[in-house]
PDB file of N, CA and C in Angstrom:
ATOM      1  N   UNK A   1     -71.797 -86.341 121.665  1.00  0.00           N
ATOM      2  CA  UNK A   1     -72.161 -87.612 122.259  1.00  0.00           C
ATOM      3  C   UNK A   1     -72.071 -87.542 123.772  1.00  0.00           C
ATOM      4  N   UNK A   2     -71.209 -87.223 124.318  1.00  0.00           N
ATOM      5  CA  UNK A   2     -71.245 -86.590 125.767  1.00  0.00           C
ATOM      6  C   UNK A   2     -70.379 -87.183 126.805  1.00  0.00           C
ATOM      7  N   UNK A   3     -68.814 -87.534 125.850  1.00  0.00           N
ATOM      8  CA  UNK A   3     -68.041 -89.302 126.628  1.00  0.00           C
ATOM      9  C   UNK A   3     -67.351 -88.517 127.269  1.00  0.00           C
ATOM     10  N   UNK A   4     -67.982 -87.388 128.504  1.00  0.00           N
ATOM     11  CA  UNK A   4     -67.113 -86.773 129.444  1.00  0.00           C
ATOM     12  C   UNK A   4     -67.360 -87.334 130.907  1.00  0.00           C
ATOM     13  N   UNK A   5     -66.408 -87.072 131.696  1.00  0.00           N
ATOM     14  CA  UNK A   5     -66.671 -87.166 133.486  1.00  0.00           C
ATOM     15  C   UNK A   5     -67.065 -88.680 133.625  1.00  0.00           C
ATOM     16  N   UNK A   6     -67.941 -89.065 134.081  1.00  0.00           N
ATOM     17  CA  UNK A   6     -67.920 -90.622 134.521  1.00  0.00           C
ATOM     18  C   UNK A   6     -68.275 -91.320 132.886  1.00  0.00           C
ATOM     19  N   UNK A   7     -68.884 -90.827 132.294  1.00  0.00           N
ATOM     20  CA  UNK A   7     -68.513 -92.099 131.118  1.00  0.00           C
ATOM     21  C   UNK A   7     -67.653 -91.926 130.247  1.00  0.00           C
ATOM     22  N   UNK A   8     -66.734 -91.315 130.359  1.00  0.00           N
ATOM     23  CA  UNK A   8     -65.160 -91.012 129.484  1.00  0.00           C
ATOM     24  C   UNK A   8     -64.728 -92.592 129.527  1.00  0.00           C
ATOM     25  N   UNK A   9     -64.531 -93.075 130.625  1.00  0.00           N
ATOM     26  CA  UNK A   9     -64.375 -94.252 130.886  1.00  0.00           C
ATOM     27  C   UNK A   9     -64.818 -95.673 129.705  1.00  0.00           C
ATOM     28  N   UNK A  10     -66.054 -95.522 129.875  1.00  0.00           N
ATOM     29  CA  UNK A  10     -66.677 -96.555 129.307  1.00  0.00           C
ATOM     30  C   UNK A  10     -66.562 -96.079 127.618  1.00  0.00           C
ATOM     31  N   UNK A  11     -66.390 -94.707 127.207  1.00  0.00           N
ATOM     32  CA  UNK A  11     -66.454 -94.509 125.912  1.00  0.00           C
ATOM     33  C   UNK A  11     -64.861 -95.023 125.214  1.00  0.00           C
ATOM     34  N   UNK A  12     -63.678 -94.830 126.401  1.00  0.00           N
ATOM     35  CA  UNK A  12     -62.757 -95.321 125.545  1.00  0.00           C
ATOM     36  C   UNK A  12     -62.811 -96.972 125.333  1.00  0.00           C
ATOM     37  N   UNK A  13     -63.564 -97.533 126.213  1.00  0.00           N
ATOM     38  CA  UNK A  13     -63.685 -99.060 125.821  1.00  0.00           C
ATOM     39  C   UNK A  13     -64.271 -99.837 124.868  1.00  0.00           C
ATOM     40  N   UNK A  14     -65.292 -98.540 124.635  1.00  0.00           N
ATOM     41  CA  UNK A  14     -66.323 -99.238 123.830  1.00  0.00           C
ATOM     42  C   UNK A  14     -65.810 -98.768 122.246  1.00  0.00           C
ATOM     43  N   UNK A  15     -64.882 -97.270 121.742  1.00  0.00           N
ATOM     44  CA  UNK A  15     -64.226 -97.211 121.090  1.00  0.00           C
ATOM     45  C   UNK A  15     -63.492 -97.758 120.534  1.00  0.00           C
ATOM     46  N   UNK A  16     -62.256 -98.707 121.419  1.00  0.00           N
ATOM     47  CA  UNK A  16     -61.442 -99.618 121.311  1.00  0.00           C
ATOM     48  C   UNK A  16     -61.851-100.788 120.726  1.00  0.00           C
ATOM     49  N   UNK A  17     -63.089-101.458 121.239  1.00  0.00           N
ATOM     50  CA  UNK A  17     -63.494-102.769 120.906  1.00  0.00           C
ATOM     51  C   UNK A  17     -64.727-103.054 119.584  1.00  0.00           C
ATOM     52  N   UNK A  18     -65.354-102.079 119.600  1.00  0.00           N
ATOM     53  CA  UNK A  18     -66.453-102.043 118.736  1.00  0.00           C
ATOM     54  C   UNK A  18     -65.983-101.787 117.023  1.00  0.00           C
ATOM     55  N   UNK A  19     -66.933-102.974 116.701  1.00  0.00           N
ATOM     56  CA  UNK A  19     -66.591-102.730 115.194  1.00  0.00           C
ATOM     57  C   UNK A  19     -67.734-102.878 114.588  1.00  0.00           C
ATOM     58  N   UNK A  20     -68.074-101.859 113.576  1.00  0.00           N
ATOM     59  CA  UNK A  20     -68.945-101.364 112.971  1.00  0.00           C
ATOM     60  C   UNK A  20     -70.249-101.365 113.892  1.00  0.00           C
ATOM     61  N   UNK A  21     -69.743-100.348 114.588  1.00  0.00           N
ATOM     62  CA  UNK A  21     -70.927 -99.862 116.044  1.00  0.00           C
ATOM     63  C   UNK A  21     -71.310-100.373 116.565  1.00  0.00           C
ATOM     64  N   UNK A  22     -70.811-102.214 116.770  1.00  0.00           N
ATOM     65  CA  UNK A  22     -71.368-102.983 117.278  1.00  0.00           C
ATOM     66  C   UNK A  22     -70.939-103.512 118.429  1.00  0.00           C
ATOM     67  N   UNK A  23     -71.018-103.857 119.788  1.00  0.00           N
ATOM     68  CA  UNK A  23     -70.211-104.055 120.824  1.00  0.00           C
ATOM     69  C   UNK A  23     -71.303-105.464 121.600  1.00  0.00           C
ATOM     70  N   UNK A  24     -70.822-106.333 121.870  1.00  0.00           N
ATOM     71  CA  UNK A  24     -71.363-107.810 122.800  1.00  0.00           C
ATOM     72  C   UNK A  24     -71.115-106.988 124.562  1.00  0.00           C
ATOM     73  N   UNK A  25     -71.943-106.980 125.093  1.00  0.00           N
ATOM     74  CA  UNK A  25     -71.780-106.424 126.453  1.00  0.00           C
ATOM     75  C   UNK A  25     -72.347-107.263 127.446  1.00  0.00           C
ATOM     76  N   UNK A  26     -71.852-107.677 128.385  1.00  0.00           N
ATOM     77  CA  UNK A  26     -72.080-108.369 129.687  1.00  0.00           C
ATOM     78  C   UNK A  26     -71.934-107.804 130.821  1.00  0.00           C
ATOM     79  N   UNK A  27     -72.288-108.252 132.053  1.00  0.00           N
ATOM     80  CA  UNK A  27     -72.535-107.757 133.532  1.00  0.00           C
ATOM     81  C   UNK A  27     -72.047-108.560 134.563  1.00  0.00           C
ATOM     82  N   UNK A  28     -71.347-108.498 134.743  1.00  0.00           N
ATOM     83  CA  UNK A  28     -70.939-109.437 135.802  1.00  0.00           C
ATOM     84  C   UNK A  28     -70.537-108.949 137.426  1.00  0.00           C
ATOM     85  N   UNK A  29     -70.035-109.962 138.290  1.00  0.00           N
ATOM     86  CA  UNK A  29     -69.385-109.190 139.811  1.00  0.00           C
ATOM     87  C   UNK A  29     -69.004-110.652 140.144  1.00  0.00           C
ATOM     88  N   UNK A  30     -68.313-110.554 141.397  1.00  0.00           N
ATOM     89  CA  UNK A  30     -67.181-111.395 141.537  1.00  0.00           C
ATOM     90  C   UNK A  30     -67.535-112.669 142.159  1.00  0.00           C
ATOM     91  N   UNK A  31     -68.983-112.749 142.648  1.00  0.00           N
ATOM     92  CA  UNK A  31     -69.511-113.834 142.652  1.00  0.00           C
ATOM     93  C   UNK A  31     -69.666-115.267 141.954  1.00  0.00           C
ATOM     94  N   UNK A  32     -69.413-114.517 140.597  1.00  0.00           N
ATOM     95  CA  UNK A  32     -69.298-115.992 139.516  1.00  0.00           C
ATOM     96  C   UNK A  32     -68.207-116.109 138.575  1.00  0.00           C
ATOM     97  N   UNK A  33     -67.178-115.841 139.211  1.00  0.00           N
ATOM     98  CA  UNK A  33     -65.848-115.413 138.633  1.00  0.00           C
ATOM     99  C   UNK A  33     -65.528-116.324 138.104  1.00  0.00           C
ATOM    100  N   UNK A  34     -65.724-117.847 138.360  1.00  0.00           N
ATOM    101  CA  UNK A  34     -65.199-119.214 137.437  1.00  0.00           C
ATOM    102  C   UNK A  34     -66.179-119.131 136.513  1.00  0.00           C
ATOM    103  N   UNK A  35     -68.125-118.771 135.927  1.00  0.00           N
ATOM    104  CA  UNK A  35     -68.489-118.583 135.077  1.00  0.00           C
ATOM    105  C   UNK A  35     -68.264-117.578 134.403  1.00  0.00           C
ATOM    106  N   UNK A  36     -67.761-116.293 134.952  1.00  0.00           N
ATOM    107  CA  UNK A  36     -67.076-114.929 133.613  1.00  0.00           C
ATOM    108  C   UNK A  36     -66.140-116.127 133.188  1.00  0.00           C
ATOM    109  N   UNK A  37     -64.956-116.807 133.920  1.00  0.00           N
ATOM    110  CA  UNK A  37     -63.667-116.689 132.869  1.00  0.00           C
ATOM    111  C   UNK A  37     -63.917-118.125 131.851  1.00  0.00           C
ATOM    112  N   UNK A  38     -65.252-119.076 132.068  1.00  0.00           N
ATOM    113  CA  UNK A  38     -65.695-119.628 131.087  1.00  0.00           C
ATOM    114  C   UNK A  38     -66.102-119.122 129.715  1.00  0.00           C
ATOM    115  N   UNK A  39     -67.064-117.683 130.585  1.00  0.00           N
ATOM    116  CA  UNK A  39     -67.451-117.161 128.783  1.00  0.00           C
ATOM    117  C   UNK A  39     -66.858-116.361 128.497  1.00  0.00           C
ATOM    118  N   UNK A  40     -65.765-115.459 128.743  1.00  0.00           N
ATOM    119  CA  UNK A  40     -64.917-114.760 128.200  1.00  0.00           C
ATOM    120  C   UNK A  40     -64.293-116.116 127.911  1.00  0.00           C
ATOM    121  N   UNK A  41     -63.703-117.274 127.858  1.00  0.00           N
ATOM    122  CA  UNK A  41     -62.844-117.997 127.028  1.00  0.00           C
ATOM    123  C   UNK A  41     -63.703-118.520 125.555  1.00  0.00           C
ATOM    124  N   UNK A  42     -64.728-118.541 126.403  1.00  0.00           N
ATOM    125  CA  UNK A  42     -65.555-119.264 124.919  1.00  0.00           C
ATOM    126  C   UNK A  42     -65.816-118.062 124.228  1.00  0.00           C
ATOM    127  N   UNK A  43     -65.808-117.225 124.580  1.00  0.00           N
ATOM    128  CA  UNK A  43     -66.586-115.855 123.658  1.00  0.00           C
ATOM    129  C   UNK A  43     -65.081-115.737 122.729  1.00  0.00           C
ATOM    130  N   UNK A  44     -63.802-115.415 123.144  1.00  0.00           N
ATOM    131  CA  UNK A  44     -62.440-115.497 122.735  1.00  0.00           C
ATOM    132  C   UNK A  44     -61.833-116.283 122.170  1.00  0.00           C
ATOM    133  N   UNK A  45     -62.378-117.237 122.593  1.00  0.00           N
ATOM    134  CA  UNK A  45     -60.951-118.137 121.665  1.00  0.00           C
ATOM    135  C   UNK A  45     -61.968-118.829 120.935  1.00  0.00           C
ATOM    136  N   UNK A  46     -63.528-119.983 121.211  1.00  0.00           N
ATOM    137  CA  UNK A  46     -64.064-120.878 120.289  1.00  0.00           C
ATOM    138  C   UNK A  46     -65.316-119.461 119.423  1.00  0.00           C
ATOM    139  N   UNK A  47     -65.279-118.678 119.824  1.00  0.00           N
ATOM    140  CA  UNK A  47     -66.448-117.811 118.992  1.00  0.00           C
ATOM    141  C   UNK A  47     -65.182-116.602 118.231  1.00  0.00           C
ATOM    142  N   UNK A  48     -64.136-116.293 118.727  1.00  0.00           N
ATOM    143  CA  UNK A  48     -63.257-115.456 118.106  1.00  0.00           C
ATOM    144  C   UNK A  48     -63.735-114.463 118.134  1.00  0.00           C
ATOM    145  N   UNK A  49     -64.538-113.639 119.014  1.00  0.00           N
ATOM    146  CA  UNK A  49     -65.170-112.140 119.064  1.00  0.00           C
ATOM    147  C   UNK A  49     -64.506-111.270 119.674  1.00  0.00           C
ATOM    148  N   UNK A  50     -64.136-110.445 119.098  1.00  0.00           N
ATOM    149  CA  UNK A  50     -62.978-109.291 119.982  1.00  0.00           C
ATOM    150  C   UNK A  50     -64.121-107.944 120.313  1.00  0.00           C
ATOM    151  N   UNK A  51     -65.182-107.987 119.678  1.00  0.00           N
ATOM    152  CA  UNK A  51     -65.789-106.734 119.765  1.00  0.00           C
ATOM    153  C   UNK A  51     -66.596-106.929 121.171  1.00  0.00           C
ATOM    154  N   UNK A  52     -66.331-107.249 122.350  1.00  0.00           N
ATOM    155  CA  UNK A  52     -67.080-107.226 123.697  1.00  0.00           C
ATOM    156  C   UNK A  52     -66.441-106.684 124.755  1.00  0.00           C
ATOM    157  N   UNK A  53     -67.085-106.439 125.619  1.00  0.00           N
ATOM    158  CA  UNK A  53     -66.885-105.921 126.808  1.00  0.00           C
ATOM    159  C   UNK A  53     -67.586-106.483 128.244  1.00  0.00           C
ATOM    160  N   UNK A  54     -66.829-106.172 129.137  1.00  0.00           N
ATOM    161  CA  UNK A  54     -67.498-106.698 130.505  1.00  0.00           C
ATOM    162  C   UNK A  54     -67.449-105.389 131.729  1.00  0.00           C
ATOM    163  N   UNK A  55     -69.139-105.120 131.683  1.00  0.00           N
ATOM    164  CA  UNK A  55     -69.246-104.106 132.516  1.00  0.00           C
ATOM    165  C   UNK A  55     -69.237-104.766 134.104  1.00  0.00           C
ATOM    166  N   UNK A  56     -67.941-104.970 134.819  1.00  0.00           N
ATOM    167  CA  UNK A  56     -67.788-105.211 136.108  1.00  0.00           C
ATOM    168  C   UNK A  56     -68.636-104.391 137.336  1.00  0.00           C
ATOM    169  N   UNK A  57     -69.125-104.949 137.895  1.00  0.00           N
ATOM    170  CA  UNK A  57     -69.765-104.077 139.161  1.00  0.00           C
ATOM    171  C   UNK A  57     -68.638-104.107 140.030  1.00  0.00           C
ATOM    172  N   UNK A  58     -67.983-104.838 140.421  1.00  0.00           N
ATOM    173  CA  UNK A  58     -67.201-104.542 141.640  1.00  0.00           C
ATOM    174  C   UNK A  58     -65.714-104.762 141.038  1.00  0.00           C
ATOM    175  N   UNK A  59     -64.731-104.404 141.788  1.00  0.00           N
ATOM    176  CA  UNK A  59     -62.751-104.043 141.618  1.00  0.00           C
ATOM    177  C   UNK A  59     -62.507-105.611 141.540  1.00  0.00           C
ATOM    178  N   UNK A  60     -62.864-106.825 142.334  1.00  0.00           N
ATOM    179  CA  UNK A  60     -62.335-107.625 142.431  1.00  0.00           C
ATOM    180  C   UNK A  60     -62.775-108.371 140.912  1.00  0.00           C
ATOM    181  N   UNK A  61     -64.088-108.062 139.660  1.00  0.00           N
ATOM    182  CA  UNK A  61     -64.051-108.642 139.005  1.00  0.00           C
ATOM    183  C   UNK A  61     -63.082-107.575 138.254  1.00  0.00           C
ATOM    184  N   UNK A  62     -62.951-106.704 138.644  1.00  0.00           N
ATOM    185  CA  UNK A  62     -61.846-105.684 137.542  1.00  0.00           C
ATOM    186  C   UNK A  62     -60.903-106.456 137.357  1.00  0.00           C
ATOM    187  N   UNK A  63     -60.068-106.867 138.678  1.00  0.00           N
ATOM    188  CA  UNK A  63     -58.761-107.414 139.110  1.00  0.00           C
ATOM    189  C   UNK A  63     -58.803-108.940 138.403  1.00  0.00           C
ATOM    190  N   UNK A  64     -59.876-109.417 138.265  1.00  0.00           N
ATOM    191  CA  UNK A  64     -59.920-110.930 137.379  1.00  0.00           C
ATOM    192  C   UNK A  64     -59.280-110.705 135.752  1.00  0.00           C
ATOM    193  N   UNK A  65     -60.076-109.797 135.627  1.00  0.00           N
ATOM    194  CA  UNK A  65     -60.501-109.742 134.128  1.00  0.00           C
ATOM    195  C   UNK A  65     -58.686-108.874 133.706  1.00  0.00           C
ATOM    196  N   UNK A  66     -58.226-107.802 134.583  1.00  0.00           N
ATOM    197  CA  UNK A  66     -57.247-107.099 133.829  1.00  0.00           C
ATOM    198  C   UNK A  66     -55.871-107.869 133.529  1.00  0.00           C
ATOM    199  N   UNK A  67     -55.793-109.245 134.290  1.00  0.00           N
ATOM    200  CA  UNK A  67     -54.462-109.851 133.796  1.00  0.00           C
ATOM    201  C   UNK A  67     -54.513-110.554 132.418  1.00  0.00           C
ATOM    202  N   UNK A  68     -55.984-111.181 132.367  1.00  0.00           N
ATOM    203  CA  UNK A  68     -56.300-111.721 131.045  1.00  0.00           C
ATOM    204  C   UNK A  68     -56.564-111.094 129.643  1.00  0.00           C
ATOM    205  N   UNK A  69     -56.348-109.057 129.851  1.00  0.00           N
ATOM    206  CA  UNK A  69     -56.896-108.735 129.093  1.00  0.00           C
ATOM    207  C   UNK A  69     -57.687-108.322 128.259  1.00  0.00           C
ATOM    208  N   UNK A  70     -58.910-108.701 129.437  1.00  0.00           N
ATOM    209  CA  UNK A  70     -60.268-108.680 128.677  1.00  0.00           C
ATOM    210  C   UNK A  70     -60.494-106.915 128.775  1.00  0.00           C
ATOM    211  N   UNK A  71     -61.361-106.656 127.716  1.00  0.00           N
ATOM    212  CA  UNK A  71     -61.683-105.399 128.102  1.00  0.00           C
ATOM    213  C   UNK A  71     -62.763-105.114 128.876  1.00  0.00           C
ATOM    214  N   UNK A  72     -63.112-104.320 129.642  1.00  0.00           N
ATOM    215  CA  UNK A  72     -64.165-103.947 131.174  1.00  0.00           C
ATOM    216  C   UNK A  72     -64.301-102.926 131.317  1.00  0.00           C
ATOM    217  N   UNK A  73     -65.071-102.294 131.801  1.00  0.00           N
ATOM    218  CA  UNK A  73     -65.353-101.091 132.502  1.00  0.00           C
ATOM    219  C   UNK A  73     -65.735-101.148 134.274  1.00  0.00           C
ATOM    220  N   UNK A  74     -65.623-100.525 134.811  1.00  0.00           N
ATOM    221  CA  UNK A  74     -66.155-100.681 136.159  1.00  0.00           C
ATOM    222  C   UNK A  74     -67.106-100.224 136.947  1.00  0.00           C
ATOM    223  N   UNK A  75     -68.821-100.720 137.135  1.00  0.00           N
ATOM    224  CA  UNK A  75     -69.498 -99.654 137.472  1.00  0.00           C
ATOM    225  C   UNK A  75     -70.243-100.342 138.686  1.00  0.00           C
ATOM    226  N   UNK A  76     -69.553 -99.919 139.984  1.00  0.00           N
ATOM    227  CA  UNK A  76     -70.167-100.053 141.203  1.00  0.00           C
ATOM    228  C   UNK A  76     -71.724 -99.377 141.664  1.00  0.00           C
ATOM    229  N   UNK A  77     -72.650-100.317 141.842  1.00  0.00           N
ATOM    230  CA  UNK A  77     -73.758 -99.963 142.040  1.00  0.00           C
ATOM    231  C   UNK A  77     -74.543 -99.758 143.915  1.00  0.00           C
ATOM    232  N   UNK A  78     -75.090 -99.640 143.902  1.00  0.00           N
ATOM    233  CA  UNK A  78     -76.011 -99.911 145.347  1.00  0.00           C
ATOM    234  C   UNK A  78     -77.290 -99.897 145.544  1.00  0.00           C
ATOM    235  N   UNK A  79     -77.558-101.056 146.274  1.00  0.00           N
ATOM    236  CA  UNK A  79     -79.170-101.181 146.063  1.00  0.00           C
ATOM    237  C   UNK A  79     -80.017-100.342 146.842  1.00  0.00           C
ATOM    238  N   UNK A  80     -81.483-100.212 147.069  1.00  0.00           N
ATOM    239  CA  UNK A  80     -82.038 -99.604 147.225  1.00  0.00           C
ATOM    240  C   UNK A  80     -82.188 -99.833 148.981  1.00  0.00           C
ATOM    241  N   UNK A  81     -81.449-101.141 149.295  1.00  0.00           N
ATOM    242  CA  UNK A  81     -81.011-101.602 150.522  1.00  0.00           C
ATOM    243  C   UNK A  81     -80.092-101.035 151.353  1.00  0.00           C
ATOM    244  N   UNK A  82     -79.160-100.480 150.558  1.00  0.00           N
ATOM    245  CA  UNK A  82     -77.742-100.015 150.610  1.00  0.00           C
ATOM    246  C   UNK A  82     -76.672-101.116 150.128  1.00  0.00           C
ATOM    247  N   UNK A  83     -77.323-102.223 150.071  1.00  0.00           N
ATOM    248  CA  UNK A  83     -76.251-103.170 149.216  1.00  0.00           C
ATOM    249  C   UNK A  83     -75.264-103.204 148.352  1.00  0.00           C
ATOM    250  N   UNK A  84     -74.231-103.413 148.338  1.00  0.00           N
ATOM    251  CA  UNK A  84     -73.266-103.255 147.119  1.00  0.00           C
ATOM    252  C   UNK A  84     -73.412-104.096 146.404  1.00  0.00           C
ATOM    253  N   UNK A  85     -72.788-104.004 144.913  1.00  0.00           N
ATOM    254  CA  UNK A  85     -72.984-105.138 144.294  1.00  0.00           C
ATOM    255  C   UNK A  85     -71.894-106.018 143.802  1.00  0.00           C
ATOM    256  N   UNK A  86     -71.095-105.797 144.512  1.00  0.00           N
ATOM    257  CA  UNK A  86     -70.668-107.259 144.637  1.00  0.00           C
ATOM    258  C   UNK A  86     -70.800-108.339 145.440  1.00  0.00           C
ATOM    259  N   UNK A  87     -71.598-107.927 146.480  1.00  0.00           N
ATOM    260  CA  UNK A  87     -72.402-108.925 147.555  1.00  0.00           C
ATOM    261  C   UNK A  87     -74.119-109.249 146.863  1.00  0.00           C
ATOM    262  N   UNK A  88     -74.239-108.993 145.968  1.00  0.00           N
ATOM    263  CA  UNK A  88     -75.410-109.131 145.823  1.00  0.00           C
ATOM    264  C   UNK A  88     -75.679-110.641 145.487  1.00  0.00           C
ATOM    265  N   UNK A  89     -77.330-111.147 145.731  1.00  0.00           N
ATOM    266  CA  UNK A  89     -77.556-112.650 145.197  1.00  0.00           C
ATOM    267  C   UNK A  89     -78.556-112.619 143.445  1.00  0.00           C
ATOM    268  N   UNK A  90     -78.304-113.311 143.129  1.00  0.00           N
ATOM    269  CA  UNK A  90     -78.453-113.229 141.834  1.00  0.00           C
ATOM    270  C   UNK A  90     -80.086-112.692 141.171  1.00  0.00           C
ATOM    271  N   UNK A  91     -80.901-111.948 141.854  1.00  0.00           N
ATOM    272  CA  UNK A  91     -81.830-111.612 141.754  1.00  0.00           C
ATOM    273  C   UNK A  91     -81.533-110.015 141.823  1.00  0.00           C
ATOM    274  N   UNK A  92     -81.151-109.476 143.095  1.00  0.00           N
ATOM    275  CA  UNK A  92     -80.421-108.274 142.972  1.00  0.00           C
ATOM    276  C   UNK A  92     -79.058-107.705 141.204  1.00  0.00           C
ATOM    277  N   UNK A  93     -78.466-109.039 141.731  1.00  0.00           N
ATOM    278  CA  UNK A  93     -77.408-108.965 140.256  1.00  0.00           C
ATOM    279  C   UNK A  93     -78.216-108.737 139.159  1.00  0.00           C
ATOM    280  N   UNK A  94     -79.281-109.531 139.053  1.00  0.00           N
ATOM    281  CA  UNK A  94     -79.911-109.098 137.456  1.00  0.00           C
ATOM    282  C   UNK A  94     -80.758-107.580 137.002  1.00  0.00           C
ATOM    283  N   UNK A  95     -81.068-107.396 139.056  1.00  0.00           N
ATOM    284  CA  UNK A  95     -81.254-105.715 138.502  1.00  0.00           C
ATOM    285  C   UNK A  95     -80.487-105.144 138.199  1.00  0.00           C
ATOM    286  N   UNK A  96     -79.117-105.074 138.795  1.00  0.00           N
ATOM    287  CA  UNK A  96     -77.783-104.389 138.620  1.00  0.00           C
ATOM    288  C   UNK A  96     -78.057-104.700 136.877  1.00  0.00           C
ATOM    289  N   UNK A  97     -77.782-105.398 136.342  1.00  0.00           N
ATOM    290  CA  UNK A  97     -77.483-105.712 134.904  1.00  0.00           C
ATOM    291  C   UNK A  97     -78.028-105.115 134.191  1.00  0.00           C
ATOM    292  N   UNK A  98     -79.511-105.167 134.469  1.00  0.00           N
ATOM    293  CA  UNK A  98     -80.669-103.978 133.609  1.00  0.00           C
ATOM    294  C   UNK A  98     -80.301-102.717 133.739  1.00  0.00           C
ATOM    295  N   UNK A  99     -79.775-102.425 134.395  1.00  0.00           N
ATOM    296  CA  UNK A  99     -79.535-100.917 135.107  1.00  0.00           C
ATOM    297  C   UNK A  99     -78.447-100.353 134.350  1.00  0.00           C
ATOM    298  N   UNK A 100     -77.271-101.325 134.653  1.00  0.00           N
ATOM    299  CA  UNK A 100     -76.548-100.749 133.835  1.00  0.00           C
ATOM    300  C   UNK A 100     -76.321-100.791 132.053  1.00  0.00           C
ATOM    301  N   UNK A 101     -77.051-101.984 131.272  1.00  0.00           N
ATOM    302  CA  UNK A 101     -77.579-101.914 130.254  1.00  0.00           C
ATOM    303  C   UNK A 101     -78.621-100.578 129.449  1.00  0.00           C
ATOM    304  N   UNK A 102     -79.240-100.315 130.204  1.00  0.00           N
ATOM    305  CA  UNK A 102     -80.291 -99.387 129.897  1.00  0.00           C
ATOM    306  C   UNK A 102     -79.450 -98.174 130.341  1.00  0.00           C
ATOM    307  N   UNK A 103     -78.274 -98.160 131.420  1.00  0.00           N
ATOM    308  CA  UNK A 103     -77.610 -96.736 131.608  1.00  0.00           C
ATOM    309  C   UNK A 103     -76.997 -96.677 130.153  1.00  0.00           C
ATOM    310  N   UNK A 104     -75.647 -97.322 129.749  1.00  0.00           N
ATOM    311  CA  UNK A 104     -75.446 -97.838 128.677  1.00  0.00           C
ATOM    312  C   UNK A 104     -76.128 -97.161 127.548  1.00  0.00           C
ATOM    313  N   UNK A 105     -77.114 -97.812 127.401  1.00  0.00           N
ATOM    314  CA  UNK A 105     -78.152 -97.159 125.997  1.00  0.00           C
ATOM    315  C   UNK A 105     -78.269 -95.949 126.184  1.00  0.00           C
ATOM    316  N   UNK A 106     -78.976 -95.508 127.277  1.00  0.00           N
ATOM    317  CA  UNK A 106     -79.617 -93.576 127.290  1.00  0.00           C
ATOM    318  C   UNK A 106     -78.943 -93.140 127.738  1.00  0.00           C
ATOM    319  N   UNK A 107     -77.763 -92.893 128.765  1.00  0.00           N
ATOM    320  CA  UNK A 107     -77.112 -91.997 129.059  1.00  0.00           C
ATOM    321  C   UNK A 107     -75.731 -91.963 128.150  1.00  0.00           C
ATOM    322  N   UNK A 108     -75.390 -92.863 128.032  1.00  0.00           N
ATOM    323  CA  UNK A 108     -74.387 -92.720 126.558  1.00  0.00           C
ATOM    324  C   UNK A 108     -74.315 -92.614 125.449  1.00  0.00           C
ATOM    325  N   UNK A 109     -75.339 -93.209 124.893  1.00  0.00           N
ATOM    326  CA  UNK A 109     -75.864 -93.015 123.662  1.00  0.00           C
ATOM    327  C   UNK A 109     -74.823 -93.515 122.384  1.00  0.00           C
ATOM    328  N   UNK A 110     -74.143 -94.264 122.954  1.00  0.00           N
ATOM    329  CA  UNK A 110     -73.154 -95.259 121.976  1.00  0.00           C
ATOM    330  C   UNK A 110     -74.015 -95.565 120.617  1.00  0.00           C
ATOM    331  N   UNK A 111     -75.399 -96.040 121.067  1.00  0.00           N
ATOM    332  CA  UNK A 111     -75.538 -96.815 119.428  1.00  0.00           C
ATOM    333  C   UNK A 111     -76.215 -98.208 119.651  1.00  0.00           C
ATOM    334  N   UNK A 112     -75.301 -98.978 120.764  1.00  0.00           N
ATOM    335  CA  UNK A 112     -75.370-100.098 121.143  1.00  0.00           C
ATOM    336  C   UNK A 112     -76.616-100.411 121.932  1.00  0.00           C
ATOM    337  N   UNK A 113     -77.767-101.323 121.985  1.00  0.00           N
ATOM    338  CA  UNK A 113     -78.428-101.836 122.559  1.00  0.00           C
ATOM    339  C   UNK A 113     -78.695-103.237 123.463  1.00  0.00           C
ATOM    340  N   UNK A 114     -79.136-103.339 125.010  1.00  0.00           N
ATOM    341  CA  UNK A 114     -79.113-104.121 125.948  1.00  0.00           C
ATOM    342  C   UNK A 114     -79.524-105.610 125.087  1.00  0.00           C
TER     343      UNK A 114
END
């Protein structure tokens, strides 16, 4: 499968959380940090889904998400601007999201689809 060097990372998360090969995956960055900790509550406590993950673009949504628990991965991007993405505006963010969705699918080859 190939869960070495930079996606060792994401394979122990998706290991951990996934049940019956199935994993809920989201994208987020620290821009909408009061809407992540809405739907990680609703996804958790009123939907009861443990099998998800939150692929963070930037440390500061890492730093949200790791006191609560949630499980994450961390994958800092840059635009074709040089932009980072945790400054990005929500048009940039949704490329970030595709990007790393579709990295996700073909370069890991989990199983799981965007």
């Amino acid at each position: 499968m190939g869960c070495t060097g930079e996606k060792a990372a994401l394979c122990d998360v998706v290991r951990r959380v996934a049940k019956r090969r199935q994993v809920l995956v989201t994208v987020s960055n620290s821009r909408i940090l009061p809407m992540l900790g809405q739907f990680v509550d609703i996804v958790t406590k009123r939907a009861n889904c443990t099998n998800f993950l939150v692929v963070a673009l930037d440390h500061a949504t890492s730093a949200f998400l790791a006191p609560r628990g949630v499980p994450h991965y961390v994958k800092q991007l840059t635009s074709k601007d040089g932009q980072d993405s945790s400054k990005t505006d929500n048009h940039k963010s949704s490329a970030f999201k595709v990007r790393v969705r579709l990295g996700v699918r073909a370069r890991v080859g989990l199983g799981f689809y965007p």
